[in-house]
N, C-alpha and C. Protein backbone atom coordinates (compact mmCIF):
# COMPACT_ATOMS: atom_id res chain seq x y z
N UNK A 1 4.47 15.98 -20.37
CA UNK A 1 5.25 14.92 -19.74
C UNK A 1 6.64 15.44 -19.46
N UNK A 2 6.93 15.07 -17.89
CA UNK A 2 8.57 15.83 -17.98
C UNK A 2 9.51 14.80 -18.38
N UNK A 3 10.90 15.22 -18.70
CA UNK A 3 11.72 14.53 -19.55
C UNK A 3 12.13 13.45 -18.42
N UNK A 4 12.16 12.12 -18.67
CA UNK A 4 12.64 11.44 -18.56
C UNK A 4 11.77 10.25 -17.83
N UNK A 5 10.56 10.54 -18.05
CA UNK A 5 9.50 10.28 -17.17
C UNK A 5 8.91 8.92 -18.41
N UNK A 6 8.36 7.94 -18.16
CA UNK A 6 7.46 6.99 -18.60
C UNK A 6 6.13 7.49 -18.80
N UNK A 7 5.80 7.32 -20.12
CA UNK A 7 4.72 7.65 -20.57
C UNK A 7 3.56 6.69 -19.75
N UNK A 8 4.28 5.16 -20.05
CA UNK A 8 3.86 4.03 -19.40
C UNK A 8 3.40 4.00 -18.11
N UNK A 9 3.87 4.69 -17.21
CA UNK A 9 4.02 4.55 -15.48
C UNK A 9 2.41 4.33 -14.89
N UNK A 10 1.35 4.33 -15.34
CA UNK A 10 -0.08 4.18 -15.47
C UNK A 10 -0.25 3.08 -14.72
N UNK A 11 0.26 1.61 -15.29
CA UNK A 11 -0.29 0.47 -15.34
C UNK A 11 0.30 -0.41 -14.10
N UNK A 12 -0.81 -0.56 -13.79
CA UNK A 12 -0.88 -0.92 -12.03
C UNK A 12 -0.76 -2.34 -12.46
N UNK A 13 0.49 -3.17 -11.74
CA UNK A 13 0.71 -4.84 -11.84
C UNK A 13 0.22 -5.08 -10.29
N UNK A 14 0.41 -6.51 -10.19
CA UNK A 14 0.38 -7.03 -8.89
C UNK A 14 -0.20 -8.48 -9.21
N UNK A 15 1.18 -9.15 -8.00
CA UNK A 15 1.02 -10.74 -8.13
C UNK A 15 1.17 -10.88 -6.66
N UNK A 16 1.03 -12.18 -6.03
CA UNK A 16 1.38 -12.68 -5.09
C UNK A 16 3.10 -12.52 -4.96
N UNK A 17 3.34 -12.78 -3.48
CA UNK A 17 5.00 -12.11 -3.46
C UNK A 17 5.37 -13.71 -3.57
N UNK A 18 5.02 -14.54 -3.84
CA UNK A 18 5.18 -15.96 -3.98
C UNK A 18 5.62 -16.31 -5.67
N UNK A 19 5.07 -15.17 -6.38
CA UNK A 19 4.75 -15.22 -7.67
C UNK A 19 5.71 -14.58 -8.93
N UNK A 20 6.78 -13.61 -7.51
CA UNK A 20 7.43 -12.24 -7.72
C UNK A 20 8.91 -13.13 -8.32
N UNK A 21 9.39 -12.32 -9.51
CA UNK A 21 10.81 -12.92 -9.71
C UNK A 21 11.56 -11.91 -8.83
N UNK A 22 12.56 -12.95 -8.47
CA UNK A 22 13.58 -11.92 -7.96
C UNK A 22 14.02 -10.28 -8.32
N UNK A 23 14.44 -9.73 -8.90
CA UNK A 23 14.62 -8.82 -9.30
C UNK A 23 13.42 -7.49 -8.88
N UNK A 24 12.11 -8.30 -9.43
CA UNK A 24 10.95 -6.97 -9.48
C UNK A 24 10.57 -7.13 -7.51
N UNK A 25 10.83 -8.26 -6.69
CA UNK A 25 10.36 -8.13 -5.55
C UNK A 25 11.90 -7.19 -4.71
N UNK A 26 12.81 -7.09 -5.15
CA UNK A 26 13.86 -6.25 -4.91
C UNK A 26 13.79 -4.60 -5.07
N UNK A 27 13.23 -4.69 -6.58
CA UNK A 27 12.71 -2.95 -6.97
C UNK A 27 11.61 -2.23 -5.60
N UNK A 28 11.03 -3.40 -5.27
CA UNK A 28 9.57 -2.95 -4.51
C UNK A 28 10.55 -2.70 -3.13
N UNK A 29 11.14 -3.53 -2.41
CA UNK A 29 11.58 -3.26 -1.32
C UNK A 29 12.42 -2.39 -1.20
N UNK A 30 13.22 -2.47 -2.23
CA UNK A 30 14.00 -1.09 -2.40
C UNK A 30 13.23 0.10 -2.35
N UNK A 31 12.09 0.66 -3.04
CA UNK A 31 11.53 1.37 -2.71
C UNK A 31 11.18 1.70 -1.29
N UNK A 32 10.69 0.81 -0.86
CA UNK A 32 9.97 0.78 0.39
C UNK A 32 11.26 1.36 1.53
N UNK A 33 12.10 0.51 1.72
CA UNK A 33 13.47 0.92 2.36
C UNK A 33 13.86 2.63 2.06
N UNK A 34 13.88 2.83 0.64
CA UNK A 34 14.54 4.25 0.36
C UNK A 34 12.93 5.13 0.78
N UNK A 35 11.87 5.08 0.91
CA UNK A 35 11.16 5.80 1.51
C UNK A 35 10.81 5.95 3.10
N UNK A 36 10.79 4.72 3.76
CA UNK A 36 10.34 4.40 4.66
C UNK A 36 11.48 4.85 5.96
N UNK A 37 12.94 4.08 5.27
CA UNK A 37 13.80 4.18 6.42
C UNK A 37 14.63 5.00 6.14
N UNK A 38 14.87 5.49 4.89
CA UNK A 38 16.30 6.22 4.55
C UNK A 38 15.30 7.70 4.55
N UNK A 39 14.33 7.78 3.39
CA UNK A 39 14.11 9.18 4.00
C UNK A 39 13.00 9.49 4.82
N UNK A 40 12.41 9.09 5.62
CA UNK A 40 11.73 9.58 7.01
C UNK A 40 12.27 9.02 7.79
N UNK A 41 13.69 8.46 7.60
CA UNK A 41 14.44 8.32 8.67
C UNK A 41 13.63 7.37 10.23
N UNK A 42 13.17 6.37 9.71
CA UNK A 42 12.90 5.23 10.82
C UNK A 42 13.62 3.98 10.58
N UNK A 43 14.56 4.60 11.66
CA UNK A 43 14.98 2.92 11.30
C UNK A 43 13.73 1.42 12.11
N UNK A 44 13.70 1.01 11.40
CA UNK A 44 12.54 0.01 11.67
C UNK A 44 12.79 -0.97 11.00
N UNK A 45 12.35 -2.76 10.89
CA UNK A 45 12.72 -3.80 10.30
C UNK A 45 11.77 -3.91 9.39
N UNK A 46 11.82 -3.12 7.88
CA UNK A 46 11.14 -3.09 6.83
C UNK A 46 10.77 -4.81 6.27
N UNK A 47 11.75 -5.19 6.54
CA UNK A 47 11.19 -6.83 5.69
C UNK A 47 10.95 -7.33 7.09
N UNK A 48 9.47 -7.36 7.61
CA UNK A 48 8.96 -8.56 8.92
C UNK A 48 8.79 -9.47 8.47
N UNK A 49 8.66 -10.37 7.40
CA UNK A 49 8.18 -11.33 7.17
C UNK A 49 6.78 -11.38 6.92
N UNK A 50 5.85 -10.82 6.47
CA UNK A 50 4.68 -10.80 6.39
C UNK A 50 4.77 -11.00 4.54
N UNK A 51 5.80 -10.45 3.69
CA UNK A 51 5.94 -10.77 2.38
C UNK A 51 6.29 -11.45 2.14
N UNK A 52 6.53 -12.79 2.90
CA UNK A 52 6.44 -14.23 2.83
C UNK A 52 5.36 -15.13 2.87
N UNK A 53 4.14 -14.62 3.61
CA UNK A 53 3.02 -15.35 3.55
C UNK A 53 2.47 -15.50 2.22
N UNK A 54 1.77 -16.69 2.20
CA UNK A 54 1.49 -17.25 0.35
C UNK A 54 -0.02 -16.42 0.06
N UNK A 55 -0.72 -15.36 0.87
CA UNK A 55 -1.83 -14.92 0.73
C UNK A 55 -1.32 -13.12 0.18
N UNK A 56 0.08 -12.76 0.83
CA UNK A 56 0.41 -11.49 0.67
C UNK A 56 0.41 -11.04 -1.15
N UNK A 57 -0.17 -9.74 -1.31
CA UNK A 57 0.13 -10.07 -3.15
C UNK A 57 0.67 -8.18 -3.25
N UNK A 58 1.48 -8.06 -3.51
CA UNK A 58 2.23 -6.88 -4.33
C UNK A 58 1.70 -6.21 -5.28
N UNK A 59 1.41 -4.73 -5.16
CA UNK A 59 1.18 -3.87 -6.45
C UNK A 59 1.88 -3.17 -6.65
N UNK A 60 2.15 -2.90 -7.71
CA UNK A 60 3.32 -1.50 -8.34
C UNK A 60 3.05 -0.98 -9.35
N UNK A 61 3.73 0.25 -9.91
CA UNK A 61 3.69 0.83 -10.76
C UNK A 61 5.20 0.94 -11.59
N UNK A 62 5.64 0.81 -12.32
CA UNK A 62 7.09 0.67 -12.86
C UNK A 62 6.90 1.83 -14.13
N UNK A 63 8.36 2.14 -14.51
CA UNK A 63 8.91 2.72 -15.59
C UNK A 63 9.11 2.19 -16.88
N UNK A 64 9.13 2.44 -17.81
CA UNK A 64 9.67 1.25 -19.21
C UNK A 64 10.69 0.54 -18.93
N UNK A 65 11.40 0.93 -17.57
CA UNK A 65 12.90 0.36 -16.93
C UNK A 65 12.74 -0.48 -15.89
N UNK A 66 11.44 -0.32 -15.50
CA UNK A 66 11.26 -1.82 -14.57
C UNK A 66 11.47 -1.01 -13.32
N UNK A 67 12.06 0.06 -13.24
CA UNK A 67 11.88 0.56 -11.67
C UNK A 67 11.14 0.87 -11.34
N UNK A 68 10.37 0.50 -9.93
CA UNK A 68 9.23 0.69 -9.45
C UNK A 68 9.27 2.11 -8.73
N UNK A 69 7.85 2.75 -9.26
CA UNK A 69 7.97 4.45 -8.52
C UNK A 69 6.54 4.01 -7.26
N UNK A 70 6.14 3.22 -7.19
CA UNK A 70 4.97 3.31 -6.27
C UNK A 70 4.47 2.56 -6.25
N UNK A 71 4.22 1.42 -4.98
CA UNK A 71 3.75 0.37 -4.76
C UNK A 71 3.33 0.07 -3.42
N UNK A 72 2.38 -1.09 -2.64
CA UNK A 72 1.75 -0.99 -2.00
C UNK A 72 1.72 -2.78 -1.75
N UNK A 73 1.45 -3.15 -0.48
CA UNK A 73 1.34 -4.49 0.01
C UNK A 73 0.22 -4.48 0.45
N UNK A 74 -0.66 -6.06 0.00
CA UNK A 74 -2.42 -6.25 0.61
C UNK A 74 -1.97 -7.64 1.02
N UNK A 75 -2.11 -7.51 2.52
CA UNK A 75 -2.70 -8.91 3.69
C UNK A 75 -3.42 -9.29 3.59
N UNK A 76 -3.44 -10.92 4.04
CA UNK A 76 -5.11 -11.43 4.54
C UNK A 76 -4.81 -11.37 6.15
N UNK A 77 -5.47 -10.50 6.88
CA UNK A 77 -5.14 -10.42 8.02
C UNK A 77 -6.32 -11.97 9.17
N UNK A 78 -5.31 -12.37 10.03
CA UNK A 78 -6.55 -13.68 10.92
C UNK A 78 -8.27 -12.97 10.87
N UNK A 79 -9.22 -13.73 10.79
CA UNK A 79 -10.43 -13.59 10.59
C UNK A 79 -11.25 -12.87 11.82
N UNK A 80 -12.08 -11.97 11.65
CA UNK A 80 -12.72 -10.82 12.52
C UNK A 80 -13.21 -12.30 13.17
N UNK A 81 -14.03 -11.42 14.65
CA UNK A 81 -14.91 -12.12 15.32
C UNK A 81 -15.69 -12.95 15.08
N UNK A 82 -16.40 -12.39 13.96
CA UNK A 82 -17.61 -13.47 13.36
C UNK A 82 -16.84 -14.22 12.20
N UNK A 83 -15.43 -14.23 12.00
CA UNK A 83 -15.52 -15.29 10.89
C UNK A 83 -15.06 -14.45 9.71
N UNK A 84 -15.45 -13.36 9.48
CA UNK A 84 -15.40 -12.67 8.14
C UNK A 84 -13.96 -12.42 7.74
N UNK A 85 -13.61 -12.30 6.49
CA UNK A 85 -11.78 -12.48 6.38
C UNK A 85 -11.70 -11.06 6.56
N UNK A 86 -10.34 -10.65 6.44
CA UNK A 86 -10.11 -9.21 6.68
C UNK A 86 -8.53 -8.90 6.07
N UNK A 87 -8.90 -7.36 5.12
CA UNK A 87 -7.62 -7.56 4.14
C UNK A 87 -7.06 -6.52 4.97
N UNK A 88 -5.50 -6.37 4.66
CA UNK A 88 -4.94 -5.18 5.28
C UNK A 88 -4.09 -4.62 4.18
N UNK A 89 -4.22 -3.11 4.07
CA UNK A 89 -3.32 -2.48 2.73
C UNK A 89 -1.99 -2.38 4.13
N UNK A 90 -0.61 -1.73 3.13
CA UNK A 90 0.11 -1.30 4.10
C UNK A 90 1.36 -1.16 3.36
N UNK A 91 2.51 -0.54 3.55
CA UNK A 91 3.45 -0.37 3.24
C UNK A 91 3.17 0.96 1.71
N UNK A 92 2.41 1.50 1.61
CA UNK A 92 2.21 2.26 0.78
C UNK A 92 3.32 3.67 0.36
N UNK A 93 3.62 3.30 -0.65
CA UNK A 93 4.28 4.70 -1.14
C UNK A 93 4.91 4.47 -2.48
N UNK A 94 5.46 6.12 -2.91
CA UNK A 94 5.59 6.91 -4.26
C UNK A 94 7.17 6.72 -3.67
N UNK A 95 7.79 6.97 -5.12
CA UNK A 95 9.05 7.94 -5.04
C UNK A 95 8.82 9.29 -5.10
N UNK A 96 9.62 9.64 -4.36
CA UNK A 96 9.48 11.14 -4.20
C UNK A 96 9.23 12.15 -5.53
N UNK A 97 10.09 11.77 -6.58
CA UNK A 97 9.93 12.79 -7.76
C UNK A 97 8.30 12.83 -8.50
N UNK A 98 7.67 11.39 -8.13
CA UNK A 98 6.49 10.83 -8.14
C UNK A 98 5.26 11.76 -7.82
N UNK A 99 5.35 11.78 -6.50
CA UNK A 99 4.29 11.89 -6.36
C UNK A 99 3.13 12.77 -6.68
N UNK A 100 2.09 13.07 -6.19
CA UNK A 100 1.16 13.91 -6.43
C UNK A 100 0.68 13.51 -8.02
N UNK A 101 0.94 12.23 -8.77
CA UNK A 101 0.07 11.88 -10.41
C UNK A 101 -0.77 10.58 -10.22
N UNK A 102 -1.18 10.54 -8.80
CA UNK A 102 -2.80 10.12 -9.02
C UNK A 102 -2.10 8.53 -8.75
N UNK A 103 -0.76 7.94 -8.81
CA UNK A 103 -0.23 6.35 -8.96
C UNK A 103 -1.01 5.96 -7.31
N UNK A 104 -0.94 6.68 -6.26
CA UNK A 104 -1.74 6.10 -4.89
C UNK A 104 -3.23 5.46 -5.29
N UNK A 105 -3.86 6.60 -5.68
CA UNK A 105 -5.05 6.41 -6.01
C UNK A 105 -5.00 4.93 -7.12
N UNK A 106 -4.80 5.10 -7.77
CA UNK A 106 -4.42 3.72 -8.78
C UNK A 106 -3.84 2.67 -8.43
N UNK A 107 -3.08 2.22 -7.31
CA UNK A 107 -3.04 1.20 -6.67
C UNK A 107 -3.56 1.16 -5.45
N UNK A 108 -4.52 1.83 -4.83
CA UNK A 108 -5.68 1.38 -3.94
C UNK A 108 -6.61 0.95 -4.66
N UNK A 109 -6.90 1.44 -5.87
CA UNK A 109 -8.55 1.09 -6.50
C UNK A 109 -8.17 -0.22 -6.91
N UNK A 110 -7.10 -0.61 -7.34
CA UNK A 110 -6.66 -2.52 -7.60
C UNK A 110 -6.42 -3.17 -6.48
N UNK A 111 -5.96 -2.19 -5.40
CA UNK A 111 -5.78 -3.47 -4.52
C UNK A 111 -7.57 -3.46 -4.22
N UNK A 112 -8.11 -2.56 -3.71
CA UNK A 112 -9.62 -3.17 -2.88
C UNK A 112 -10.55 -4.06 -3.99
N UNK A 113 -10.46 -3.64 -5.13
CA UNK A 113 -11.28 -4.05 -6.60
C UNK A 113 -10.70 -5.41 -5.69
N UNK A 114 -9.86 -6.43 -5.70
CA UNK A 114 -9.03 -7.83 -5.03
C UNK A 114 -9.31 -8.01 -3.83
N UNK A 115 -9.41 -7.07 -2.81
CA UNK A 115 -9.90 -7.33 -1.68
C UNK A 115 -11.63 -7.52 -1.52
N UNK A 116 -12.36 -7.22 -2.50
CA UNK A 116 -13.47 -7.27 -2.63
C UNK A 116 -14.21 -6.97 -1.43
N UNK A 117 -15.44 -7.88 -1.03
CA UNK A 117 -16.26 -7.62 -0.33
C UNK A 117 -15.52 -7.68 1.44
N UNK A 118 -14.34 -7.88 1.67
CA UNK A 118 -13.21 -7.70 2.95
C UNK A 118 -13.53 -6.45 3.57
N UNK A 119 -13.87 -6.51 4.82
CA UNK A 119 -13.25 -5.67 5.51
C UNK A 119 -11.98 -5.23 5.00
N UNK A 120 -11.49 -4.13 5.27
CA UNK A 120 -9.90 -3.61 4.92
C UNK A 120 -9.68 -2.69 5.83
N UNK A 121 -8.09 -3.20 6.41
CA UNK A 121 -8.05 -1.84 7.16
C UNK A 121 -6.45 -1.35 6.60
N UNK A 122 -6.00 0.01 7.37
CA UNK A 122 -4.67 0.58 7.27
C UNK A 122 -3.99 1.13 8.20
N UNK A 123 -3.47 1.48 8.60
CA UNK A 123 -2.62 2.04 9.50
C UNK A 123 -2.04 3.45 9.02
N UNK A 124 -2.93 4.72 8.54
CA UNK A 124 -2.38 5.37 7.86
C UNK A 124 -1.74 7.08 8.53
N UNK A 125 -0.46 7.23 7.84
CA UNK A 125 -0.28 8.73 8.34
C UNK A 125 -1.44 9.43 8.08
N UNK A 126 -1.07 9.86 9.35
CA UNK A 126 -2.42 10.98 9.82
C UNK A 126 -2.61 11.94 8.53
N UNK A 127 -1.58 12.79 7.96
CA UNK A 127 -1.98 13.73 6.99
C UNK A 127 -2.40 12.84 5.64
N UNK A 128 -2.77 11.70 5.64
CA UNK A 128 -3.14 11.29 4.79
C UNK A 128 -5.01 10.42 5.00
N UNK A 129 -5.21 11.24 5.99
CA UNK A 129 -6.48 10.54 6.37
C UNK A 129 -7.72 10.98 5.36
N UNK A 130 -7.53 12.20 4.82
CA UNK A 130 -8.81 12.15 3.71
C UNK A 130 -8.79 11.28 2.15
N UNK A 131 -7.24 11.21 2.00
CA UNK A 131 -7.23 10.97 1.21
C UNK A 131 -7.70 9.16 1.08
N UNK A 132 -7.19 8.86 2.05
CA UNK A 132 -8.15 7.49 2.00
C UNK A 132 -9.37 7.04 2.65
N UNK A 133 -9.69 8.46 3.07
CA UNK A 133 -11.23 8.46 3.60
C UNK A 133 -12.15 8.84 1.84
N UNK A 134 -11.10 8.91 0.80
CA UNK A 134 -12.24 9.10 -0.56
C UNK A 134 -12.43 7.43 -1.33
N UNK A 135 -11.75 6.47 -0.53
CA UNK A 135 -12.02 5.28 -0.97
C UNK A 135 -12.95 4.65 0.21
N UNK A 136 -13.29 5.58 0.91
CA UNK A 136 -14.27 4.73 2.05
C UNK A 136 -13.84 4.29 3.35
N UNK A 137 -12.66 4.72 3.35
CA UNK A 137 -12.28 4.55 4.74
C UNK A 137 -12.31 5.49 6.19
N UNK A 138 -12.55 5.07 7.07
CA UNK A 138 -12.68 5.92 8.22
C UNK A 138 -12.31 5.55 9.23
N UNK A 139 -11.53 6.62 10.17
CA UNK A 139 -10.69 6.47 11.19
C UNK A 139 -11.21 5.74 12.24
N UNK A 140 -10.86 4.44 13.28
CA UNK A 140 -10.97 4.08 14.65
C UNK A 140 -9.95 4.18 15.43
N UNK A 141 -10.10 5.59 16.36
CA UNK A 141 -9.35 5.58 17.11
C UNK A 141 -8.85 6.92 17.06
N UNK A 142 -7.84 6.64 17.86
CA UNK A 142 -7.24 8.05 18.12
C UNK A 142 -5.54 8.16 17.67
N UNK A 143 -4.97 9.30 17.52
CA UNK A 143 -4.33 9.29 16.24
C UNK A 143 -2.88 8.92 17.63
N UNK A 144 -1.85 8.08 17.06
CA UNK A 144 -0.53 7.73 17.59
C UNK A 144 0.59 7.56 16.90
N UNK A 145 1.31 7.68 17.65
CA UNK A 145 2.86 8.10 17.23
C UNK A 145 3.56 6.28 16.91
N UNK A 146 3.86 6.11 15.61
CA UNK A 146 4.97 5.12 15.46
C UNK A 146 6.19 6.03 14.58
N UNK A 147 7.20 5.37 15.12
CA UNK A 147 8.41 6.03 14.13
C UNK A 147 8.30 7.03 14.61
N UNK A 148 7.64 8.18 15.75
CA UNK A 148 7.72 9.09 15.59
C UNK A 148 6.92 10.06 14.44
N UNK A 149 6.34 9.29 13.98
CA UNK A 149 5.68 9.66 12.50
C UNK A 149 3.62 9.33 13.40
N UNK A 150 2.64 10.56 13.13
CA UNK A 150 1.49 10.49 13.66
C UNK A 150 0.40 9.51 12.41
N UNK A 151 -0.46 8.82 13.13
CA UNK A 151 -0.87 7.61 12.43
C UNK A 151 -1.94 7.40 13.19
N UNK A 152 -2.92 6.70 12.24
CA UNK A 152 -4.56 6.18 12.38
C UNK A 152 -4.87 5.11 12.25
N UNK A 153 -5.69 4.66 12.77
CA UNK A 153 -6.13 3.01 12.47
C UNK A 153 -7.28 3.93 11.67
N UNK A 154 -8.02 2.71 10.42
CA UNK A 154 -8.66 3.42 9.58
C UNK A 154 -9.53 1.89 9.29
N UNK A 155 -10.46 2.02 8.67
CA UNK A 155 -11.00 0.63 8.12
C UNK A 155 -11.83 1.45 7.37
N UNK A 156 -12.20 -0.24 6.28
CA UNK A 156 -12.89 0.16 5.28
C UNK A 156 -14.16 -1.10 5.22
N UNK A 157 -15.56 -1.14 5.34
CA UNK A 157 -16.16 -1.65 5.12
C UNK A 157 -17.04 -1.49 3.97
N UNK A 158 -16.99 -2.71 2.71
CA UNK A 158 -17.49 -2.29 1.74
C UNK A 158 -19.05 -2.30 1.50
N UNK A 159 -19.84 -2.45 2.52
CA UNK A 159 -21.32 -3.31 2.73
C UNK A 159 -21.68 -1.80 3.34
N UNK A 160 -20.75 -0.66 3.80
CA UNK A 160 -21.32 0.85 4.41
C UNK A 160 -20.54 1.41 3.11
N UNK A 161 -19.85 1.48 2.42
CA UNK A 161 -19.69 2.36 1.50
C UNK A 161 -20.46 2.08 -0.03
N UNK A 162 -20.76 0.76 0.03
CA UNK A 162 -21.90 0.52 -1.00
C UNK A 162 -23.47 1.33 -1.10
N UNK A 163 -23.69 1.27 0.42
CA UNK A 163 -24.85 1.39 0.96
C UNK A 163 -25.28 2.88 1.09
């Protein structure tokens, strides 16, 4: 374990952002902001309002200090064609000193375990397409530029990865 690191940092939370006290829904966006816009440098309007809807629910991973190193937002996105609901992961990421100890993997397997039998989709950087092609997801489409940053539409159907 390196020094200064949480033994703790393992344990994957997540509530509705309805559910969130002030403080811990601040840690999360803060994150999100210091990854998203400060260092890959997009400026983009990180809070749309979508972490206001009463269906949106928050996962993280925190320190014995309550700072969050890696966390992730799950949608109920409007209902497919036939009716069927449809979840959306999104906003995903580590702190930098973070990454690479498996915390991604550990808050996808809680969020879909919640998304259950949903369709799910993501919007994911391209160099990250196998890695969530090992939870069952697979690319539609062809790969495009937001932020300047290259990106996939991806979905996950759990009725073909069961099967």
């Amino acid at each position: 374990m390196t020094a200064g690191h949480s033994s703790d940092a393992a344990h994957v939370q997540h509530r509705r952002s309805a559910d969130l006290d002030a403080a811990t829904l601040y840690r999360i966006l803060r994150l999100r902001v210091d990854v998203f816009v400060v260092e890959q440098a997009c400026p983009y309007p990180e809070l749309d309002g979508r972490d206001l809807e009463p269906d949106t629910r928050q996962f993280w991973i925190a320190d014995d200090d309550g700072r969050v190193l890696a966390t992730l937002r799950l949608l109920v996105d409007p209902p497919a064609d036939d009716g069927s609901l449809v979840s959306r992961i999104g906003r995903v990421c580590t702190e930098r000193s973070r990454r690479g100890q498996g915390m991604t993997a550990r808050l996808l397997s809680a969020a879909l375990e919640i998304a259950g039998d949903h369709l799910c989709r993501i919007e994911a950087q391209a160099y990250l397409v196998d890695m969530y092609g090992k939870f069952g997801f697979v690319v539609e489409g062809e790969e495009y530029l937001e932020d300047g940053i290259p990106h996939v539409s991806m979905s996950r159907d759990p009725k073909a990865v069961s099967a």
